[in-house]
PDB file of N, CA and C in Angstrom:
ATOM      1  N   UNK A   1      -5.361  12.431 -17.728  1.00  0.00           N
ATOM      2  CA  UNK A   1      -5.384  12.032 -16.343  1.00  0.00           C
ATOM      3  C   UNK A   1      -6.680  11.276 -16.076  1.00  0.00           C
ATOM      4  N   UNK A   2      -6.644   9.952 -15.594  1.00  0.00           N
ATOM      5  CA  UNK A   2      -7.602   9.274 -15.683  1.00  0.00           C
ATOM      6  C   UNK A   2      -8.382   9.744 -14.082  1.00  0.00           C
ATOM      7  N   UNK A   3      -9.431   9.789 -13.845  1.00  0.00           N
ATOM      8  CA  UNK A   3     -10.612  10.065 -12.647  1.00  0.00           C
ATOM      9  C   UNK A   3     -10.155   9.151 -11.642  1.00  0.00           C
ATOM     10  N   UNK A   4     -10.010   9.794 -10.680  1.00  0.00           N
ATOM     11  CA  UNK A   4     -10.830   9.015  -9.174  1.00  0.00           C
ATOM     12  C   UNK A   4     -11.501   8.740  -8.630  1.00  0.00           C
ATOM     13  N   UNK A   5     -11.505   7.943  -7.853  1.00  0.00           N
ATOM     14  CA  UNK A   5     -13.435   7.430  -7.078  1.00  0.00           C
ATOM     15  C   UNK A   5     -12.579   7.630  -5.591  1.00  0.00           C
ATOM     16  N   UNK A   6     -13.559   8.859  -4.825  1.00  0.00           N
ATOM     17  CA  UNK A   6     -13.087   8.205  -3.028  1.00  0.00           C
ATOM     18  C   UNK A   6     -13.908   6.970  -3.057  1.00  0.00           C
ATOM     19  N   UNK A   7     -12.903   6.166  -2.242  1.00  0.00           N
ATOM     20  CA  UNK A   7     -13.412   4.809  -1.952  1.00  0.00           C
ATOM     21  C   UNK A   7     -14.556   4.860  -0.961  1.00  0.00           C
ATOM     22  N   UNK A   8     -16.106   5.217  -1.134  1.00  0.00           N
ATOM     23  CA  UNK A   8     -16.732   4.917  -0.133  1.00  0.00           C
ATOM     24  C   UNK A   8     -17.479   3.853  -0.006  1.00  0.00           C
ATOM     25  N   UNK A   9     -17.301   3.237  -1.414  1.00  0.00           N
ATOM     26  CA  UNK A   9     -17.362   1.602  -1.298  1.00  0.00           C
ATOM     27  C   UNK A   9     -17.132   0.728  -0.485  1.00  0.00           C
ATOM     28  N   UNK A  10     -15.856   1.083   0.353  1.00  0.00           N
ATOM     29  CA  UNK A  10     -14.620   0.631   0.997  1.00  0.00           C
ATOM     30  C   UNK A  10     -13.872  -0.624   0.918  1.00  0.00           C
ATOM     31  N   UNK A  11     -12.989  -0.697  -0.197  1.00  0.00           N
ATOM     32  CA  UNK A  11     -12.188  -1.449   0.008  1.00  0.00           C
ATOM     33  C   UNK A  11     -11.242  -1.508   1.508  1.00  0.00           C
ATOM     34  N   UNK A  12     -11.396  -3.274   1.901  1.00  0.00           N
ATOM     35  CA  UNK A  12     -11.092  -3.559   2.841  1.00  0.00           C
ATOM     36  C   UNK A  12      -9.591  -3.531   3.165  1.00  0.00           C
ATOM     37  N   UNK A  13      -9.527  -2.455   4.594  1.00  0.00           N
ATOM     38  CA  UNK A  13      -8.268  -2.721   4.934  1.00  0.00           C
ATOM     39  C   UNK A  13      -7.236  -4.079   4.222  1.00  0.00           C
ATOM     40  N   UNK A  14      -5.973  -3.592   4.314  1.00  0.00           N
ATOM     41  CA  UNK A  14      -4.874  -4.994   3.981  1.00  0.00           C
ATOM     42  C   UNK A  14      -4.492  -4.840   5.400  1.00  0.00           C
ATOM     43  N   UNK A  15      -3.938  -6.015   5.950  1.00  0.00           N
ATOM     44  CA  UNK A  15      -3.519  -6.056   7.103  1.00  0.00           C
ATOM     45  C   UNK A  15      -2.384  -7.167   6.800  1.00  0.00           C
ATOM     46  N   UNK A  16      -0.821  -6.931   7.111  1.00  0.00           N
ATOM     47  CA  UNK A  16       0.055  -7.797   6.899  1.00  0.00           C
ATOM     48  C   UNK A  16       0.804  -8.158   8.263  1.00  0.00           C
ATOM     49  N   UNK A  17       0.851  -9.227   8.725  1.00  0.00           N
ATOM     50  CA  UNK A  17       1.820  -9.640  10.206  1.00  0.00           C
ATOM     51  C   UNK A  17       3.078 -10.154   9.487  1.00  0.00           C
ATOM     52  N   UNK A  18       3.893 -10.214  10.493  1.00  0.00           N
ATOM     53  CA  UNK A  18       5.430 -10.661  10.565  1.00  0.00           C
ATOM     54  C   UNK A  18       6.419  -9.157   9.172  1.00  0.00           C
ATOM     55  N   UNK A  19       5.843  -8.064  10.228  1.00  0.00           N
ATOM     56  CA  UNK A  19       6.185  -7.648   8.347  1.00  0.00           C
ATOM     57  C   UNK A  19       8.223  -6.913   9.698  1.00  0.00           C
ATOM     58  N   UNK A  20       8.941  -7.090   9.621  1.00  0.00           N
ATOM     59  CA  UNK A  20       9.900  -7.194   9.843  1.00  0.00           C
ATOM     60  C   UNK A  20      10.692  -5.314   9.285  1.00  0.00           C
ATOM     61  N   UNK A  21      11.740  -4.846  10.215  1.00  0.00           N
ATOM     62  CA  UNK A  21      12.048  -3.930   9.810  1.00  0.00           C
ATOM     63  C   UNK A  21      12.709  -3.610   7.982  1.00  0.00           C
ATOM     64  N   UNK A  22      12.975  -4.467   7.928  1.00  0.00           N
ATOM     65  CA  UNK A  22      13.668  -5.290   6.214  1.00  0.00           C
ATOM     66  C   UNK A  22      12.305  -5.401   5.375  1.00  0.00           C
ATOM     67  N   UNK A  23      11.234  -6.261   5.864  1.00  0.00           N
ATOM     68  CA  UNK A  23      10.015  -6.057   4.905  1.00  0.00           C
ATOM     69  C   UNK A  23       9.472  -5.188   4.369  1.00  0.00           C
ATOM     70  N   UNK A  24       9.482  -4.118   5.280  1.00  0.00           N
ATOM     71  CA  UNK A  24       9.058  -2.607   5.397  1.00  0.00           C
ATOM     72  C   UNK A  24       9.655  -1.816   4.672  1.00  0.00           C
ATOM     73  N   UNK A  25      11.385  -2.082   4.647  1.00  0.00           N
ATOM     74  CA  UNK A  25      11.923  -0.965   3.727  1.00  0.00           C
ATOM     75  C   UNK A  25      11.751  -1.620   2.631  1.00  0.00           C
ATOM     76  N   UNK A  26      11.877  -2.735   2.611  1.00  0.00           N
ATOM     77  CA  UNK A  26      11.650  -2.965   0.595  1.00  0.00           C
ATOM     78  C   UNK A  26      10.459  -2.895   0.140  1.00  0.00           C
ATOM     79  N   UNK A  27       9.072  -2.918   1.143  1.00  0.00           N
ATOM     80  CA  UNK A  27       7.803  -2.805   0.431  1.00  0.00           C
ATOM     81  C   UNK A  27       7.689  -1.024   0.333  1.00  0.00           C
ATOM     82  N   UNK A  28       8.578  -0.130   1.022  1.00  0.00           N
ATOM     83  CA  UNK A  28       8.598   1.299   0.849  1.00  0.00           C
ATOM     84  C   UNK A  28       9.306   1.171  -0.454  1.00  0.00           C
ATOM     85  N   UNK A  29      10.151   1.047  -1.313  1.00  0.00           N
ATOM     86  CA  UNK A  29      11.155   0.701  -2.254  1.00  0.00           C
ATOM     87  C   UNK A  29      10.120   0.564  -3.330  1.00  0.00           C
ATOM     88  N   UNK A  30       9.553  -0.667  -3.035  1.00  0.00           N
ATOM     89  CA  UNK A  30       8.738  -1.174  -3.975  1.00  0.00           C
ATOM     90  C   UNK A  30       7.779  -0.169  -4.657  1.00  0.00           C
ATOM     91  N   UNK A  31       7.198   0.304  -3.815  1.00  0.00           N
ATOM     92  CA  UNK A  31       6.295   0.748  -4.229  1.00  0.00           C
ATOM     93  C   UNK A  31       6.492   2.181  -4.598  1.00  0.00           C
ATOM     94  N   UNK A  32       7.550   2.958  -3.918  1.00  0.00           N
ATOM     95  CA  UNK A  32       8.207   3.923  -4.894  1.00  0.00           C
ATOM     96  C   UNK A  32       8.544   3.683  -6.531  1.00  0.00           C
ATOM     97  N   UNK A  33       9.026   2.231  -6.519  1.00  0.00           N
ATOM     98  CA  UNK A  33       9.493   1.806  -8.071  1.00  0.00           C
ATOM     99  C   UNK A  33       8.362   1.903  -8.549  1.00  0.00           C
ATOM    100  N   UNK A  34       7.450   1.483  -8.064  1.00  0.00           N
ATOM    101  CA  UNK A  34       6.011   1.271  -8.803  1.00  0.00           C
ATOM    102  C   UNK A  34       5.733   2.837  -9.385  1.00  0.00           C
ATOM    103  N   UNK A  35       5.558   3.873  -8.741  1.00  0.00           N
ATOM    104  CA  UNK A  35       5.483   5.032  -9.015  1.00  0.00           C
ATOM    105  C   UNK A  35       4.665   5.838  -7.744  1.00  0.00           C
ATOM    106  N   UNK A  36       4.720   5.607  -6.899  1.00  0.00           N
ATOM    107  CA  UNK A  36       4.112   6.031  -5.263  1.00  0.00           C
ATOM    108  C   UNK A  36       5.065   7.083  -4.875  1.00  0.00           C
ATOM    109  N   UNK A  37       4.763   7.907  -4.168  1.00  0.00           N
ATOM    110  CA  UNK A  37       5.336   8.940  -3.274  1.00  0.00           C
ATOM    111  C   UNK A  37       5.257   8.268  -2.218  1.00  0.00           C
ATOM    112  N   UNK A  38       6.210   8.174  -1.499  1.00  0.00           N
ATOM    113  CA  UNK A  38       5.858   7.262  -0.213  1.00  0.00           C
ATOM    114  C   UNK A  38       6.751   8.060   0.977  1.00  0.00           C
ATOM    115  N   UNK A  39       6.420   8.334   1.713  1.00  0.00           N
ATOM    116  CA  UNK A  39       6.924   9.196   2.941  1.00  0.00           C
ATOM    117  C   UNK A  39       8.087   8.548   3.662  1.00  0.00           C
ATOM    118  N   UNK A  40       8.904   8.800   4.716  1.00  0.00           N
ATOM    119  CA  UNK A  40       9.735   8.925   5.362  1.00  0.00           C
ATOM    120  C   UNK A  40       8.853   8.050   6.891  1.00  0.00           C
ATOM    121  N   UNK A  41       8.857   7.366   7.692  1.00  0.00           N
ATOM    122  CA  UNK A  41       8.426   7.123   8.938  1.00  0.00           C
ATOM    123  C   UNK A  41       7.179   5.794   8.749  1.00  0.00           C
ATOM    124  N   UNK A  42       6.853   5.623   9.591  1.00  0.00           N
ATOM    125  CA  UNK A  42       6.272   4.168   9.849  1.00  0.00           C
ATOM    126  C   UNK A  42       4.572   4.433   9.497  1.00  0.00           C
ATOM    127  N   UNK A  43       4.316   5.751   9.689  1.00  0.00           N
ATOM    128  CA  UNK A  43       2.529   6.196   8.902  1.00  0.00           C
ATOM    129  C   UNK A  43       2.854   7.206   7.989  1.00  0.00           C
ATOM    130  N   UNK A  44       1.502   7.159   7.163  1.00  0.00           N
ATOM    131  CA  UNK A  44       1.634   8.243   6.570  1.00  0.00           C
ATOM    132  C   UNK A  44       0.276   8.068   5.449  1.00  0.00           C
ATOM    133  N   UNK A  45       0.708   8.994   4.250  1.00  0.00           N
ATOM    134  CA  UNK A  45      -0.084   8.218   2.865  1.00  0.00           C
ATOM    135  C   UNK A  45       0.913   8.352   1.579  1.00  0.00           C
ATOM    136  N   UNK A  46       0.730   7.170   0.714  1.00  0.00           N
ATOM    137  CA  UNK A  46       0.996   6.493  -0.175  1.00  0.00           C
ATOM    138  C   UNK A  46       0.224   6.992  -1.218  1.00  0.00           C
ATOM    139  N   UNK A  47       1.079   7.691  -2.592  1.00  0.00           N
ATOM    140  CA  UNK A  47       0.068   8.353  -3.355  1.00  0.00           C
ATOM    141  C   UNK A  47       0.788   7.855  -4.573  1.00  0.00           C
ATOM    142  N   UNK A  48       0.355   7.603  -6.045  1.00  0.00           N
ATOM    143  CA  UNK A  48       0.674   7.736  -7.064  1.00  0.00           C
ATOM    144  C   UNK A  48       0.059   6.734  -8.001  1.00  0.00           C
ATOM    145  N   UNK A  49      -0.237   6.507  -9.317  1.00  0.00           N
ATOM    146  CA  UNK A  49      -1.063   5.739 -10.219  1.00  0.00           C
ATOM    147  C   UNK A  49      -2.659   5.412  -9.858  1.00  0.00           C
ATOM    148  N   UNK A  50      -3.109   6.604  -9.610  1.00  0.00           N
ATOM    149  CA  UNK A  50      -4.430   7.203  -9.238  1.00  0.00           C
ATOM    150  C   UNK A  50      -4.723   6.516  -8.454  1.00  0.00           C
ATOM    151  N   UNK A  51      -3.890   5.963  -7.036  1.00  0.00           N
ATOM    152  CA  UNK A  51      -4.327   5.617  -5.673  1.00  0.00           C
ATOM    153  C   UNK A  51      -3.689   6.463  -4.651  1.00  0.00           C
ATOM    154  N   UNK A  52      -4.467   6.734  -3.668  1.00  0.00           N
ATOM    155  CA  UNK A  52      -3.854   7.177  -2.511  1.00  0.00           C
ATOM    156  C   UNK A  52      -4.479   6.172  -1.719  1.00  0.00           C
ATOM    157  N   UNK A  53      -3.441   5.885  -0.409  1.00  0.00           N
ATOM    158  CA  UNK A  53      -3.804   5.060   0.661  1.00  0.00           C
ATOM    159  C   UNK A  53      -2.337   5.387   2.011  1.00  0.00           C
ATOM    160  N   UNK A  54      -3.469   5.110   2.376  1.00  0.00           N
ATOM    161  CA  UNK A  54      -2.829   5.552   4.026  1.00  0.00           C
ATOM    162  C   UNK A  54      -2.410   4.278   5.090  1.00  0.00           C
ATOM    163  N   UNK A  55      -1.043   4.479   5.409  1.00  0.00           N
ATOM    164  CA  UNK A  55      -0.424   2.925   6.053  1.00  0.00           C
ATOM    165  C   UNK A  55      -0.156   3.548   7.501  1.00  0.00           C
ATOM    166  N   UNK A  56       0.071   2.432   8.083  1.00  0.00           N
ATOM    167  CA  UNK A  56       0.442   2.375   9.652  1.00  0.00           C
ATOM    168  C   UNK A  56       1.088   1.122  10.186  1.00  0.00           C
ATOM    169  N   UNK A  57       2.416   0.928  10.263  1.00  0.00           N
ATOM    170  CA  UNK A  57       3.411  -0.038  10.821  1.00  0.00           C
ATOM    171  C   UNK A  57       3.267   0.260  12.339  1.00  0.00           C
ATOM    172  N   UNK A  58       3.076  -0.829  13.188  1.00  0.00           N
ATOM    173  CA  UNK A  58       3.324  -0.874  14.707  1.00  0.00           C
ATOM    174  C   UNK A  58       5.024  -0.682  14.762  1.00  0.00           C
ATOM    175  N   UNK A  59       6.124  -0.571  13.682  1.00  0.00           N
ATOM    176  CA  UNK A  59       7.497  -0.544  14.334  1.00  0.00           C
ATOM    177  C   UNK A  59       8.149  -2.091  14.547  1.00  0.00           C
ATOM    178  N   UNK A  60       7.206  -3.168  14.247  1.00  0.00           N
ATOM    179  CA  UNK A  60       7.527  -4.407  14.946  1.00  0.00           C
ATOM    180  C   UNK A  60       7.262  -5.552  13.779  1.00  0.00           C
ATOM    181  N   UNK A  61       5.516  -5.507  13.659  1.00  0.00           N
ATOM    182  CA  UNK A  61       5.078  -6.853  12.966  1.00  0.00           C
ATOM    183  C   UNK A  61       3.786  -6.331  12.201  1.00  0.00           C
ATOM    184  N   UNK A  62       3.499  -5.429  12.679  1.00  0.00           N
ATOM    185  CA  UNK A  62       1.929  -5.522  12.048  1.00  0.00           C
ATOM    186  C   UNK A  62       1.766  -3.782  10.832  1.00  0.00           C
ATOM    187  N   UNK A  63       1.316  -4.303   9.861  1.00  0.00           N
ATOM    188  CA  UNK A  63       1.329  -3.211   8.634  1.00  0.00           C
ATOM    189  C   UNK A  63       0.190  -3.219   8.297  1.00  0.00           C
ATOM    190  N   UNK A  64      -0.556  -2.170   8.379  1.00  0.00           N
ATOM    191  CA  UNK A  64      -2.585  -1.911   7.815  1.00  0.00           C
ATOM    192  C   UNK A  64      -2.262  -0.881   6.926  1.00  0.00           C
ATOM    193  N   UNK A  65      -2.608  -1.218   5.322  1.00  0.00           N
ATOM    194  CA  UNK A  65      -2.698  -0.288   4.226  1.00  0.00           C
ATOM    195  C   UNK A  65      -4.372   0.059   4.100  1.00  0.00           C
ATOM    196  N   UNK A  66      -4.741   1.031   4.204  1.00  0.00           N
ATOM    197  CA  UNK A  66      -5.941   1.561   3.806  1.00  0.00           C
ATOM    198  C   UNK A  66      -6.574   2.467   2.135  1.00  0.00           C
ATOM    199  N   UNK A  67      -6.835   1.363   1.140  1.00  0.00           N
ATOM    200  CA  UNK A  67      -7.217   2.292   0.194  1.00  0.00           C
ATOM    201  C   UNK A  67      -8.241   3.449   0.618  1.00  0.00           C
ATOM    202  N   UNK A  68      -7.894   4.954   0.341  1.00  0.00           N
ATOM    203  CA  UNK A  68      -8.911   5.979   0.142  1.00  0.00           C
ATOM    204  C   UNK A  68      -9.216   6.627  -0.898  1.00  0.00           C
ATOM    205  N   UNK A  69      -8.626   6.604  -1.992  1.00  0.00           N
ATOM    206  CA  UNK A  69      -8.974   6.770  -3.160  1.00  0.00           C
ATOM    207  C   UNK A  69      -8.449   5.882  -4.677  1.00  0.00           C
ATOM    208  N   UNK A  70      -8.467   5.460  -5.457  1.00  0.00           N
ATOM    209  CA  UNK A  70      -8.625   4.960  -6.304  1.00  0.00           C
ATOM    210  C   UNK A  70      -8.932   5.253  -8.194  1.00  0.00           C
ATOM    211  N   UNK A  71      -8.091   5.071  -8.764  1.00  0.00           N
ATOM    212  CA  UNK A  71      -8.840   5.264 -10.450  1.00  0.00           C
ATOM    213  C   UNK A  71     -10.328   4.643 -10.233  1.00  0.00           C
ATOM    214  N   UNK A  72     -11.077   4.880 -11.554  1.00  0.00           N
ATOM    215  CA  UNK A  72     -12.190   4.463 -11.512  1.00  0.00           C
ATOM    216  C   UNK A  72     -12.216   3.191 -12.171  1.00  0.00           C
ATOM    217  N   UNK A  73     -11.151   2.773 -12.869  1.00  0.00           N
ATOM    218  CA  UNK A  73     -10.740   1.845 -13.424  1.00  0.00           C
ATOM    219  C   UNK A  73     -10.105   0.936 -12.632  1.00  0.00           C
ATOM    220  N   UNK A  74      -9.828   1.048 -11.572  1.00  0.00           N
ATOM    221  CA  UNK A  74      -9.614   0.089 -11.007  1.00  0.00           C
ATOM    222  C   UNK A  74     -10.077  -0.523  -9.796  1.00  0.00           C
ATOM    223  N   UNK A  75     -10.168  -1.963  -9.576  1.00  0.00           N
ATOM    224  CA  UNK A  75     -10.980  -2.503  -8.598  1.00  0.00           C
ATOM    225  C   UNK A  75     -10.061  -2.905  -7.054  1.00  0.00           C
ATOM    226  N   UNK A  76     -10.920  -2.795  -6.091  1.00  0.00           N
ATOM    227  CA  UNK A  76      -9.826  -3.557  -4.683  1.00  0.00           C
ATOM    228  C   UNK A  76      -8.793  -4.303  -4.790  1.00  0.00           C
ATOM    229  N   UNK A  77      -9.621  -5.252  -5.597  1.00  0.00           N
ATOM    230  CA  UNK A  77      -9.071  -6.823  -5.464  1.00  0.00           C
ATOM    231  C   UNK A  77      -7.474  -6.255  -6.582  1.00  0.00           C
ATOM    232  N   UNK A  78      -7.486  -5.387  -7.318  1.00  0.00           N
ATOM    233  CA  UNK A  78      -6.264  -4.968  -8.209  1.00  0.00           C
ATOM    234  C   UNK A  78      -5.262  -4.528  -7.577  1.00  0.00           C
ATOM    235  N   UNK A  79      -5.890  -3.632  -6.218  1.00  0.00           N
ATOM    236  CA  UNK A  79      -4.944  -2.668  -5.422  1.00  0.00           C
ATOM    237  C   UNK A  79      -4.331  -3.702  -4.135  1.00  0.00           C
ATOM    238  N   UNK A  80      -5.101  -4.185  -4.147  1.00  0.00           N
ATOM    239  CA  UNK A  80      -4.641  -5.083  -2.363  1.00  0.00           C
ATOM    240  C   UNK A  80      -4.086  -6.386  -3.276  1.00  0.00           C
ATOM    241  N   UNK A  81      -4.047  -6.853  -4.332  1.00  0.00           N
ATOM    242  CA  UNK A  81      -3.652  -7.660  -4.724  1.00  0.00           C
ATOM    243  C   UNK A  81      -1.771  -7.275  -5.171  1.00  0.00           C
ATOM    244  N   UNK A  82      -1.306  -6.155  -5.805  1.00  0.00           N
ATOM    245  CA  UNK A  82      -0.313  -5.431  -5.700  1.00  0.00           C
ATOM    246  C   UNK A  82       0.303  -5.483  -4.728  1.00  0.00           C
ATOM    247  N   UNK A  83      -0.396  -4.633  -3.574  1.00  0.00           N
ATOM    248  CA  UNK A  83       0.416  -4.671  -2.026  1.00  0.00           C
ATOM    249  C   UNK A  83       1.033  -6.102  -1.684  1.00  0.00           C
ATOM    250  N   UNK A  84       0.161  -6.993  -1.672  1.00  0.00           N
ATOM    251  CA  UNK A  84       0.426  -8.899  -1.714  1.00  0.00           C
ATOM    252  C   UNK A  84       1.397  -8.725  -2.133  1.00  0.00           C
ATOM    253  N   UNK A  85       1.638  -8.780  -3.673  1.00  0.00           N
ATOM    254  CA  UNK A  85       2.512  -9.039  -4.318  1.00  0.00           C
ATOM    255  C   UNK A  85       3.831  -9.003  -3.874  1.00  0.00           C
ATOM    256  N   UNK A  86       3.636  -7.191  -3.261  1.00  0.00           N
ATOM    257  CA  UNK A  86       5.042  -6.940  -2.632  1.00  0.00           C
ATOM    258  C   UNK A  86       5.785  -7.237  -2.066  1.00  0.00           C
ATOM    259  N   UNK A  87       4.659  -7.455  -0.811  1.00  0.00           N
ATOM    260  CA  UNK A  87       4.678  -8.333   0.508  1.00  0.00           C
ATOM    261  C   UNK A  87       5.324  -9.548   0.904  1.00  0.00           C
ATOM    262  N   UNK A  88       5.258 -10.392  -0.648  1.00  0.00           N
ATOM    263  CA  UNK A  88       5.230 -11.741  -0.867  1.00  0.00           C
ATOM    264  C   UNK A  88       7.109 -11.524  -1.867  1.00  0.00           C
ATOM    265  N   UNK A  89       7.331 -10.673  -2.311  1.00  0.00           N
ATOM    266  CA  UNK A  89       8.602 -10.748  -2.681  1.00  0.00           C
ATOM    267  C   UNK A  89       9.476  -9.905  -1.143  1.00  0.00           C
ATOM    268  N   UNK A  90       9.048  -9.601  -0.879  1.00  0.00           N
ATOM    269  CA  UNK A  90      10.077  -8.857   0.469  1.00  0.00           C
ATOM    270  C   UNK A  90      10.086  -9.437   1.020  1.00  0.00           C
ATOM    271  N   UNK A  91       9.409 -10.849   1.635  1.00  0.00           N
ATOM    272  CA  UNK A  91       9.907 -11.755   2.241  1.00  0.00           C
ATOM    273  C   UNK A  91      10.823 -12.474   2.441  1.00  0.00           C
ATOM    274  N   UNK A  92      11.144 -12.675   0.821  1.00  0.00           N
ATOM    275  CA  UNK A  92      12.210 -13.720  -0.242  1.00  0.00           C
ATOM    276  C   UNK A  92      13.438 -12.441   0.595  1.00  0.00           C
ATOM    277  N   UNK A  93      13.408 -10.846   0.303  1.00  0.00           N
ATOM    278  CA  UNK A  93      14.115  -9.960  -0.266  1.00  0.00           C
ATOM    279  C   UNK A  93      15.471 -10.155  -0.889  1.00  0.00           C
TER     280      UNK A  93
END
């Protein structure tokens, strides 16, 4: 089991607009496939492949993922770059 770092570094909020009721369920999807525990409802936290992070959907347009913990092996730009990723195919969906 590889170590965690709490992020008190702080990697910077992700903040996504236009994220659509459809965006939302496939970036929940997604990131279950990925290997995340991902909750039921519009907040919560997002746990699995030595990240936890905590989200909050307005219900409408606006999605803020918050890394709080992290492998030690891995950097922001790895984790918020992922979320993108998602983001950026659930659009297409």
């Amino acid at each position: 089991m590889s170590e965690r770092k709490i992020d008190t570094e702080g990697c910077q909020g992700i903040k996504f607009k236009n994220v659509t009721p459809e965006v939302f369920s496939c970036m929940k999807k997604k990131l279950q496939n990925y290997g995340m525990k991902v909750p039921c409802g519009t907040s919560g936290m997002f746990e699995g492949n030595g990240i936890i992070a905590h989200f909050s959907w307005d219900g409408e347009a606006n999605l803020v993922i918050e890394i709080k913990e992290r492998s030690l092996n891995t950097y922001c730009g790895q984790v918020s770059g992922k979320f993108r990723a998602f983001f950026r195919e659930c659009q297409g969906l």
